[in-house]
Every structure is written in C-alpha cells, then in structure tokens.
C-alpha atoms as a PDB file:
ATOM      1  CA  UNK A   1      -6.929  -6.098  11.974  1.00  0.00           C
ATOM      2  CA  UNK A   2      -8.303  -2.452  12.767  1.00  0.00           C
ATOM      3  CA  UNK A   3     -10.079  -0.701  10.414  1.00  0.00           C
ATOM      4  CA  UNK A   4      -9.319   3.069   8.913  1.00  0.00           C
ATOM      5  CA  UNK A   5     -12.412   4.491   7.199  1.00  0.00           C
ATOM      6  CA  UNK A   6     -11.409   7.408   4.762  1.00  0.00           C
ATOM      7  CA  UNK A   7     -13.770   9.706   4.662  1.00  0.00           C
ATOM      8  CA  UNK A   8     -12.323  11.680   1.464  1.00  0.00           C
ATOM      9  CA  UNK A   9     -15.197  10.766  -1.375  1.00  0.00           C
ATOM     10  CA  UNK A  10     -17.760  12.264   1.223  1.00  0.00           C
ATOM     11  CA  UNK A  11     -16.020  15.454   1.018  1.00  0.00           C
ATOM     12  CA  UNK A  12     -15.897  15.269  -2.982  1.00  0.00           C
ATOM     13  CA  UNK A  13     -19.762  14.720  -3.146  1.00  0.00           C
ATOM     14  CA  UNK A  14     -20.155  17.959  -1.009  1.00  0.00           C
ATOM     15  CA  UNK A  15     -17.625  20.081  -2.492  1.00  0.00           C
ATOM     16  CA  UNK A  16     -19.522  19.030  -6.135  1.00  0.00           C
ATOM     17  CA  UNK A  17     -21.993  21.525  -5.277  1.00  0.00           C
ATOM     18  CA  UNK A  18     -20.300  23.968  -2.884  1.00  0.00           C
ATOM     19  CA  UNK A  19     -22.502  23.606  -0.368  1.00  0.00           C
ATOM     20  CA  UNK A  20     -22.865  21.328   3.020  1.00  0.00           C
ATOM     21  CA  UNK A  21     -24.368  18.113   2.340  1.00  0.00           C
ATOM     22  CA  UNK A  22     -22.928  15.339   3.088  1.00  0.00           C
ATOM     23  CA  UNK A  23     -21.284  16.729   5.780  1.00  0.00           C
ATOM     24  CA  UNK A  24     -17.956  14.856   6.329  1.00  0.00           C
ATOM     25  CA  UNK A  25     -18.346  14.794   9.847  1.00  0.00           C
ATOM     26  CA  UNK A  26     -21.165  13.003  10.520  1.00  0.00           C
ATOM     27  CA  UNK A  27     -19.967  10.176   7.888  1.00  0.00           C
ATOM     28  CA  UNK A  28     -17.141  10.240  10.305  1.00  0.00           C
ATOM     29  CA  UNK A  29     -19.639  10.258  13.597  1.00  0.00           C
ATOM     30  CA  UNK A  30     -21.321   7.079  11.406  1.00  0.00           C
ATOM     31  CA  UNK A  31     -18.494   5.462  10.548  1.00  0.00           C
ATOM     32  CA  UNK A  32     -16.827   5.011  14.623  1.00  0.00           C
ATOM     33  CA  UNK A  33     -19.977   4.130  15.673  1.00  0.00           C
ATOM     34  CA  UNK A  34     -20.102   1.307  13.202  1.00  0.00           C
ATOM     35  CA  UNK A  35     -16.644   0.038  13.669  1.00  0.00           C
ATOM     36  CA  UNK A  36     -14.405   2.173  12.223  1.00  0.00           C
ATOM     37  CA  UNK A  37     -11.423   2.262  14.685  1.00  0.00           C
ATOM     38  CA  UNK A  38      -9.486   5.399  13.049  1.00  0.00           C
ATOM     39  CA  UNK A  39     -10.736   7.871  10.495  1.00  0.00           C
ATOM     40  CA  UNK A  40      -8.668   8.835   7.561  1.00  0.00           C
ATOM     41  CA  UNK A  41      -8.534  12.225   5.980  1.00  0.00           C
ATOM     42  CA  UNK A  42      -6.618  13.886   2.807  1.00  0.00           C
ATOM     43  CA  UNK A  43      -5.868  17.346   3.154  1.00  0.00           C
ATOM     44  CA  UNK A  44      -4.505  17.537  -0.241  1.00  0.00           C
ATOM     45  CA  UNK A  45      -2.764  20.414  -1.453  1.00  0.00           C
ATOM     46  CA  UNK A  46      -5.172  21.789  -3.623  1.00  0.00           C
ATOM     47  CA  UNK A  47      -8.194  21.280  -1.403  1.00  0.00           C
ATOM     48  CA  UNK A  48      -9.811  19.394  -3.949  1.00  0.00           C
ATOM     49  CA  UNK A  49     -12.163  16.951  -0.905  1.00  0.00           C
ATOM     50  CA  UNK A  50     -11.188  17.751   2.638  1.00  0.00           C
ATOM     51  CA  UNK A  51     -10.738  21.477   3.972  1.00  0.00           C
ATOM     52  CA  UNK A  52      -8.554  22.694   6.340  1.00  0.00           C
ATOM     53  CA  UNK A  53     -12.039  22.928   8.563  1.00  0.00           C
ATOM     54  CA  UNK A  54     -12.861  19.527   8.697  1.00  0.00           C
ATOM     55  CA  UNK A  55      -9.375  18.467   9.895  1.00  0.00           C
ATOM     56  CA  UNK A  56      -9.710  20.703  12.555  1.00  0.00           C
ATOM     57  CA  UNK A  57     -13.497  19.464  13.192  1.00  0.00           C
ATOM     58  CA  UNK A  58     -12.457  15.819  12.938  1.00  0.00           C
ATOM     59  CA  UNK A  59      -9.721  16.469  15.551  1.00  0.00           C
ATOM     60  CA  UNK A  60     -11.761  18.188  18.123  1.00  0.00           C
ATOM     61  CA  UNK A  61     -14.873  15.449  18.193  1.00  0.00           C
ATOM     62  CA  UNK A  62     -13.845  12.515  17.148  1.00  0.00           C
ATOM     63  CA  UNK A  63     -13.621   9.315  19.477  1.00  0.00           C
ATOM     64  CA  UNK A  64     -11.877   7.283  17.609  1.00  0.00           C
ATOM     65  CA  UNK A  65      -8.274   8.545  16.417  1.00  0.00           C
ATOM     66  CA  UNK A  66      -7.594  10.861  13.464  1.00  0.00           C
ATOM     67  CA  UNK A  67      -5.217   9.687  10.622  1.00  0.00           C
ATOM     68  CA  UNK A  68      -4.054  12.842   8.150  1.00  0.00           C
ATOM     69  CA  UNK A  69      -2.790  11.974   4.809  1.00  0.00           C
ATOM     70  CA  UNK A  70      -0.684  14.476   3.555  1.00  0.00           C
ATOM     71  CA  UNK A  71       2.368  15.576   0.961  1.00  0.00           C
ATOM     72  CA  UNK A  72       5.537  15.656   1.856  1.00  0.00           C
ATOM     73  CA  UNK A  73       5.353  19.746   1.858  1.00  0.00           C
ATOM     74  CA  UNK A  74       6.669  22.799   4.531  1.00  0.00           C
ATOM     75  CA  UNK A  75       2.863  23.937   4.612  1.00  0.00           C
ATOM     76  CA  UNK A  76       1.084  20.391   5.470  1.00  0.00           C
ATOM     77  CA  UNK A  77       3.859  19.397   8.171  1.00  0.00           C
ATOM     78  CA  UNK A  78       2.571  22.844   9.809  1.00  0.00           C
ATOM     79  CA  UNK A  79      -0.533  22.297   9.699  1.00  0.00           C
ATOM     80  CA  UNK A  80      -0.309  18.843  11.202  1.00  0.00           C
ATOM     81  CA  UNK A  81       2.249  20.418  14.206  1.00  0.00           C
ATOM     82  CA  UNK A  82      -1.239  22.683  14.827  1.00  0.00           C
ATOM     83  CA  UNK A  83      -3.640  20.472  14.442  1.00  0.00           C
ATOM     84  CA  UNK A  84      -1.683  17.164  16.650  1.00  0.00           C
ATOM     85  CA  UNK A  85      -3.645  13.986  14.817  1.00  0.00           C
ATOM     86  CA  UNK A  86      -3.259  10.710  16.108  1.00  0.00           C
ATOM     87  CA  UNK A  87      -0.871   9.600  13.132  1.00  0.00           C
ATOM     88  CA  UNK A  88      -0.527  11.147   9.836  1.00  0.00           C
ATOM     89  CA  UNK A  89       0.615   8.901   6.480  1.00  0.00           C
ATOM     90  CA  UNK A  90       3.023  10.560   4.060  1.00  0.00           C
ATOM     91  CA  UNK A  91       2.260   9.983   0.413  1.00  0.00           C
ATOM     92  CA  UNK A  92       3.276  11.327  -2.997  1.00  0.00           C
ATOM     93  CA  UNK A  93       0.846  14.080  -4.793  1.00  0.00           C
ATOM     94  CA  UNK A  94       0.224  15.269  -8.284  1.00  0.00           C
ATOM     95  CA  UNK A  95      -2.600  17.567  -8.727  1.00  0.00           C
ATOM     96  CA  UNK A  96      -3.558  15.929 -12.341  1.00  0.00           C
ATOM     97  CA  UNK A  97      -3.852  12.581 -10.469  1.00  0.00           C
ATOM     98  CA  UNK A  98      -7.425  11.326  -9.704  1.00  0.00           C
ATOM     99  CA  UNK A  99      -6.012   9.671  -6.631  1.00  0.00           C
ATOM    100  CA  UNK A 100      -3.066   8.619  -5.599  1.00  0.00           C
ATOM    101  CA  UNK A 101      -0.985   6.646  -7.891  1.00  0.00           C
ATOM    102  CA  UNK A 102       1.885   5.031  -6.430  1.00  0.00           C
ATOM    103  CA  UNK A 103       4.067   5.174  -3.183  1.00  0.00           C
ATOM    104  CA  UNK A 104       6.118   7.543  -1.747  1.00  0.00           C
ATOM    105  CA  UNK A 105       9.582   6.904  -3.281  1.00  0.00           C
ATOM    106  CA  UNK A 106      11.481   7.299   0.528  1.00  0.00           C
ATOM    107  CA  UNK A 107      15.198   5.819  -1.121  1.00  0.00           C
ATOM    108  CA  UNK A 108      15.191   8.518  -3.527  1.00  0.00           C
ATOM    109  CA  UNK A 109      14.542  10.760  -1.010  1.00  0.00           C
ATOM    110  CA  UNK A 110      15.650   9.509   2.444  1.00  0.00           C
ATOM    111  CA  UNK A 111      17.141  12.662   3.540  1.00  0.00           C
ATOM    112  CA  UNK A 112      14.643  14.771   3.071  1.00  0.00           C
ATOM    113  CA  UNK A 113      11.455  12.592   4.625  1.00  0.00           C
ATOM    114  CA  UNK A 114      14.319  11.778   7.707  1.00  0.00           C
ATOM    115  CA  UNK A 115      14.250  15.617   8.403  1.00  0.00           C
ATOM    116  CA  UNK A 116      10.691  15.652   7.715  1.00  0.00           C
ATOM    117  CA  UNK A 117       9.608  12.968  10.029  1.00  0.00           C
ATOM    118  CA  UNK A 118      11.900  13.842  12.903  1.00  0.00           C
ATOM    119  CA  UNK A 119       9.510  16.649  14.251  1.00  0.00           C
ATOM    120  CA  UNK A 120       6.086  15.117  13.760  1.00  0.00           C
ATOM    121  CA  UNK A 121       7.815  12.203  15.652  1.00  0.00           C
ATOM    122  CA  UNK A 122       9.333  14.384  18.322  1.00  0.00           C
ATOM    123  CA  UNK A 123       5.710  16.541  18.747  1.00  0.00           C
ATOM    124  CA  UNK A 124       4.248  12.926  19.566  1.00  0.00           C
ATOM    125  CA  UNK A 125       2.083  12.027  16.338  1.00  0.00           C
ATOM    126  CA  UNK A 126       2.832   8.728  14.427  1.00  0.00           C
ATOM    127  CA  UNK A 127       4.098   8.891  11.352  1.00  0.00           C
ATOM    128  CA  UNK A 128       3.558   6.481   8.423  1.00  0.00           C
ATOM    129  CA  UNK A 129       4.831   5.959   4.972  1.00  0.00           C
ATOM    130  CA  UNK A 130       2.557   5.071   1.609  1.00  0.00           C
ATOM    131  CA  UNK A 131       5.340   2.920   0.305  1.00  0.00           C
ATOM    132  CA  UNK A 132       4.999   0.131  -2.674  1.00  0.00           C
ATOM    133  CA  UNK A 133       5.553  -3.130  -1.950  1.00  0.00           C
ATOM    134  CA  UNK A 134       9.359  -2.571  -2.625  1.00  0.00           C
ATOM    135  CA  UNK A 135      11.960  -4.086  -0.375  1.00  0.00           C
ATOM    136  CA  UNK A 136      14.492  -1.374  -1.454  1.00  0.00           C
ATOM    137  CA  UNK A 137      11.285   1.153   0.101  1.00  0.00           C
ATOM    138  CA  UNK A 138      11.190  -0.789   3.269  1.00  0.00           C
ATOM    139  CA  UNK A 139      14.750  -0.597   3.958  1.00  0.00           C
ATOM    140  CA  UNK A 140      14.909   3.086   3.427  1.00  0.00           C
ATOM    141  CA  UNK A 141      11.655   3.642   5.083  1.00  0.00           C
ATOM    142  CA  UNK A 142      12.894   2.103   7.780  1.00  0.00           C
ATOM    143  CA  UNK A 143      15.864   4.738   8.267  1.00  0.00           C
ATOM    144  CA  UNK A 144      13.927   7.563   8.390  1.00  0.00           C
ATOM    145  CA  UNK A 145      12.309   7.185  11.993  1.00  0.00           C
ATOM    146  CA  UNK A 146       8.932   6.426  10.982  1.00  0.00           C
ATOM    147  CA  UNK A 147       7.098   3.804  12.929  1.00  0.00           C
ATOM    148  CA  UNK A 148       4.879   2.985  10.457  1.00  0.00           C
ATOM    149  CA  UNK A 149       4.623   1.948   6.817  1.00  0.00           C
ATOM    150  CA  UNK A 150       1.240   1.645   5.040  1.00  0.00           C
ATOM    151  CA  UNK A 151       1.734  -0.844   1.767  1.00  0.00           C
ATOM    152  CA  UNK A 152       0.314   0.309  -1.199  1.00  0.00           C
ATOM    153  CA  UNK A 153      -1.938  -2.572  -2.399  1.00  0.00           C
ATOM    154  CA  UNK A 154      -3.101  -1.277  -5.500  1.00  0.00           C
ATOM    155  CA  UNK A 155      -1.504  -3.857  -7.489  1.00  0.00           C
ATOM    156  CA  UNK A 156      -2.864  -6.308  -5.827  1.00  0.00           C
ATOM    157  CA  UNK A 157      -6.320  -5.248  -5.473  1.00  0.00           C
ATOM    158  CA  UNK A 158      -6.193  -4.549 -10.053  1.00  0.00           C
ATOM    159  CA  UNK A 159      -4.435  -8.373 -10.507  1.00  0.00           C
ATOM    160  CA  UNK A 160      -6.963  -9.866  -7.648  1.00  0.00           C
ATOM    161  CA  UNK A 161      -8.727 -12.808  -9.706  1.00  0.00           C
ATOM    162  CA  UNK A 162      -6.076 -12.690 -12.186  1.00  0.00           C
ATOM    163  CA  UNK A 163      -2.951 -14.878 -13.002  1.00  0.00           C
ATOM    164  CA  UNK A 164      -0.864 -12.304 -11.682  1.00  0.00           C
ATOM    165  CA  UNK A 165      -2.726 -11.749  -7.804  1.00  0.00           C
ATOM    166  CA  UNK A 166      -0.051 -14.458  -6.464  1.00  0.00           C
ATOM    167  CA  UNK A 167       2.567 -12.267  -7.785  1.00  0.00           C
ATOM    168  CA  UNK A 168       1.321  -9.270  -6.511  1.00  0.00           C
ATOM    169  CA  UNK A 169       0.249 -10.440  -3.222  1.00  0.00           C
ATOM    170  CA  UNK A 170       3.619 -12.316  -2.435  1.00  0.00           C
ATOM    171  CA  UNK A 171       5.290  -9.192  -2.749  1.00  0.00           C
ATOM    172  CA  UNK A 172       2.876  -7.292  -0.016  1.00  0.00           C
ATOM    173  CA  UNK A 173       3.642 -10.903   2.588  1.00  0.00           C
ATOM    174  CA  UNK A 174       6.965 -10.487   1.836  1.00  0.00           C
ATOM    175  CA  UNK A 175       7.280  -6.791   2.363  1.00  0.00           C
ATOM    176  CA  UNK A 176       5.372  -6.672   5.126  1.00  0.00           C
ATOM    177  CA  UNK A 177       7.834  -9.181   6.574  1.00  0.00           C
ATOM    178  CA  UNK A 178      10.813  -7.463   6.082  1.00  0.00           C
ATOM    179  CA  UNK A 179       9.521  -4.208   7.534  1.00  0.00           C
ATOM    180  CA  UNK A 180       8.688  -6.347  10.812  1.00  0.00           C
ATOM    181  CA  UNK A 181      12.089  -7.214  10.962  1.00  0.00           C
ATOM    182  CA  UNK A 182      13.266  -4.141  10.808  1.00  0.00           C
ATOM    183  CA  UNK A 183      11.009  -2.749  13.102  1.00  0.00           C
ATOM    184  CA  UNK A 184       8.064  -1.241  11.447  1.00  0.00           C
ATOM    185  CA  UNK A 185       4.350  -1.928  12.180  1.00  0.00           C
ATOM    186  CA  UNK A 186       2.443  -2.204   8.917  1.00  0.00           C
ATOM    187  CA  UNK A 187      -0.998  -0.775   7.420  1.00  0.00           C
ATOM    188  CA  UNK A 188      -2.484  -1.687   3.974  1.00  0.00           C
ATOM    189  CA  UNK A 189      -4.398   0.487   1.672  1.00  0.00           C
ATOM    190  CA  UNK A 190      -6.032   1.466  -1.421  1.00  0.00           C
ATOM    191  CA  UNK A 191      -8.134  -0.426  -3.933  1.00  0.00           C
ATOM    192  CA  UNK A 192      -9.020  -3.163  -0.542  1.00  0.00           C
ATOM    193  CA  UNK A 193     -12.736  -3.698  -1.131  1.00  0.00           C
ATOM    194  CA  UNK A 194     -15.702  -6.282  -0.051  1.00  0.00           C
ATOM    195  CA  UNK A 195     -14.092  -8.950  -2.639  1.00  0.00           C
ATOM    196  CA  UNK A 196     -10.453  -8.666  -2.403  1.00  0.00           C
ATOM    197  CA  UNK A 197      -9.517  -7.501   1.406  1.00  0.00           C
ATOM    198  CA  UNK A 198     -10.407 -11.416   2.948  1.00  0.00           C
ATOM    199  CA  UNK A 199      -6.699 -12.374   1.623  1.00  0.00           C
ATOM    200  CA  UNK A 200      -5.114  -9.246   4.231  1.00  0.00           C
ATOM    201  CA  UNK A 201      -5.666 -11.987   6.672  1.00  0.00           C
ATOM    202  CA  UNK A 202      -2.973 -13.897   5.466  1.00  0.00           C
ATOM    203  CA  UNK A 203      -0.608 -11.422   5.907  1.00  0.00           C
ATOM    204  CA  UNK A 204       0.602 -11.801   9.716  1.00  0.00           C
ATOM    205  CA  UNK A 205       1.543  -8.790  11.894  1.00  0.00           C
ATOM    206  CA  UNK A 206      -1.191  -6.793   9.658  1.00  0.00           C
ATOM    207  CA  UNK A 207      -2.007  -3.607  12.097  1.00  0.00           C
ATOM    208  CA  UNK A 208      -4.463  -2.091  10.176  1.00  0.00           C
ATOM    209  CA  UNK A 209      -6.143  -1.451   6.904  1.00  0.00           C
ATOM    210  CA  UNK A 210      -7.324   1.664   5.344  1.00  0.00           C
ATOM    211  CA  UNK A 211     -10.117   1.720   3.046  1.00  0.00           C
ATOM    212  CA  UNK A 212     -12.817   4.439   1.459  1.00  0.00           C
ATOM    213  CA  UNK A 213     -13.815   3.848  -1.978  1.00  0.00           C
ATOM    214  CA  UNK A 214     -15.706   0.573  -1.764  1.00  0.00           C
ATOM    215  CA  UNK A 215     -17.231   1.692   1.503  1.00  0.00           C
ATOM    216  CA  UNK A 216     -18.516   5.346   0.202  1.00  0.00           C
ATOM    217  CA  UNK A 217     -19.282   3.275  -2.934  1.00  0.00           C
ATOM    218  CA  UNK A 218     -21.184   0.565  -1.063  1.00  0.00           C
ATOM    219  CA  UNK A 219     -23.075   3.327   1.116  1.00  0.00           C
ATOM    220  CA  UNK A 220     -24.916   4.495  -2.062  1.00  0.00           C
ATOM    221  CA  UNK A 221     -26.976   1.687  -1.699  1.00  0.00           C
ATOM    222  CA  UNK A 222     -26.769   0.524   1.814  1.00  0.00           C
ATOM    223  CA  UNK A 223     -26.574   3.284   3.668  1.00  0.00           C
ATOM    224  CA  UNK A 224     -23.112   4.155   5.197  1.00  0.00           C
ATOM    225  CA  UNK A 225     -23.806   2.591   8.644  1.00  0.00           C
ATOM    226  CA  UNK A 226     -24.332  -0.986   7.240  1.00  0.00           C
ATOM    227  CA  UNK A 227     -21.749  -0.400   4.676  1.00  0.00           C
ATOM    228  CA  UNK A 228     -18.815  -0.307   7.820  1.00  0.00           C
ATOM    229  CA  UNK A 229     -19.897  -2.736   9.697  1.00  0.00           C
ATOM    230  CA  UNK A 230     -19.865  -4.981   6.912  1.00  0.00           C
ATOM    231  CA  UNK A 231     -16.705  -3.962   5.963  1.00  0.00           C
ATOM    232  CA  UNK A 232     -15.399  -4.216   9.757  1.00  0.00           C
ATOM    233  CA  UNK A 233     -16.374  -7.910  10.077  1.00  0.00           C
ATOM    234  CA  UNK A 234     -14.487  -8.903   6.551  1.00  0.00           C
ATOM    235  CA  UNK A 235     -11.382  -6.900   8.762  1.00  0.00           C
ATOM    236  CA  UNK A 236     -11.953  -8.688  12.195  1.00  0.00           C
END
C-alpha cells in the first residue's frame, strides 16, 4: 500500500500563534523524502490549518503528488480547477467539528456530487469520495464518475482491541470489495495509527492509506523524519 501523509496538524501548530513555524512545507519536503508517496492537505472552508498559500506552495514543489481535501462547495471546486492537484477527496464539513466526523453521504446527494465531479474529472485531476463503510455509499459513489473512494475507518480504528473491531473491520473488507467490483480503486483513512493500521493489509486491492494524526503525534517525540518512515514500513 502507498502512503498519504496529511500534513493538516502542522498547519494548526503554526496558525496557534500566527506566525511561520512549523512551516507546512518543509513537513511536506520531510515527509516525501521519508516515504510519503502523496501529501494530503485540507483547505477547509474556514481556513482553520491550511491556507490557500500552502496549496498553491505544495503544488508548485512538491515531488511526490498533491491530494486536496475539500467540501463539496462552488468556491473549493474553483480553487482546485486553478490550482490542478494530483487528486482531490471530497468530504463532508461542519465548522463546529474538530475534524471530520463521518462520510460524505453521496446517495443522498448523488446528483449534486455527479455534477460536481464531472469537471474535476474532465480537467484531469482524480477525484475521490470520504464515504463510510456503507454498501448503499459504494453503490452511489460509484455512479457519480469518481474513480476513487477513500473508506472512512474511524470506526474501526475506536472498536480496534474491542469486541466490536471484527464488526467494524468486516464492513471496511466487504466494502472495499464491492467498490472493486464496481470499479472503484480504494483508499483508507482516519484514526489508522502505529497500532491499528497492520490489519489494512488484509484488505486486498488496498491502493493507499491516508494518515496524519498519529504521525504529527508521533513526531513530537521522534522527530517527523523517523516518525514516516516508521509509519511507511507498517504500510509496505
């Protein structure tokens, strides 16, 4: 499996203070040279991490390929027509959420994230859902055009060492699955850390898995560098 590295929680610490340090950037420059195979960035709608600035940085020097989160909003599919990432990963936003909370609800909405996707498609990026384990999700998600899905494995990671992590984790194999059959490659994300991600493995097709928390968290005390490359060889 690849590994995406989001870089968001580097942004918070800066933005605590208003000033420049850490500088987003060079975490990403750290994290490709440790492994990292994409880098992940959340331009969320109220700027609360990432800046407009550092999405346009990230594009212009990075080696590795750049993977915007973003809402499902007029304003953020503009901004990723300008800007061209690699791929870009559609996911639902509150602003009194902490961080996201749950997947993109795509059958509720199919229409509207069809017409959405259609031109990010058509200008050449790849587009990916945040979806729940849901097979009703997969089945509209795979209707809309998208090439990717990314599972939401926050469940899983919360019920990991619990009686419920077989529950949990059969419905990521079996999701992932389906959206194979239908066509779909398939990331995993959120809550993965140093503990819980060796189980990803026994998901087959897996493409790639995006993670930040437990890395920035791990970095405290590591250092960042050593911090990816652990996490790259749990991925591998």
């Amino acid at each position: 499996m690849l590994l995406g590295v989001n870089i968001d929680h580097v942004a918070t610490l800066r933005n605590a203070r208003g000033g420049f340090e850490p500088d987003p950037i060079q975490a990403a420059h750290t994290c490709e040279e440790n492994g990292a195979t994409s880098i992940t960035a959340h331009l969320r709608e109220d700027r609360r991490h990432i800046k407009d600035q550092d999405v346009r940085t990230l594009k212009k020097v990075l080696k590795v390929n750049l993977n915007l989160e973003m809402a499902v909003t007029d304003e953020m599919q503009a901004i990723a027509l300008e800007v061209l990432p690699h791929s870009v990963c559609l996911v639902p936003e509150k602003r009194q959420e902490v961080t996201t909370e749950g997947g993109l609800d795509v059958a509720a909405q199919l229409e509207r994230v069809t017409k959405f996707v259609k031109p990010l498609v058509d200008a050449g990026i790849q587009v990916s859902l945040f979806i729940d384990p849901d097979l009703d999700q997969i089945k509209a998600a795979a209707k809309t055009g998208a090439q990717f899905i990314e599972m939401h494995t926050g469940q899983y990671s919360l019920a990991f060492g619990t009686e419920q992590e077989k529950f949990e984790f059969e419905k990521l194999k079996n999701s992932a699955s389906l959206a194979q059959e239908l066509g779909l490659k398939v990331n995993a994300g959120h809550g993965l850390n140093y503990e819980n991600v060796s189980r990803m493995h026994e998901i087959d097709g897996l493409y790639e898995l995006n993670i930040g928390h437990s890395i920035i968290s791990k970095a405290v005390f590591t250092g960042l560098a050593q911090a990816v490359r652990d996490m790259a060889d749990l991925s591998k």
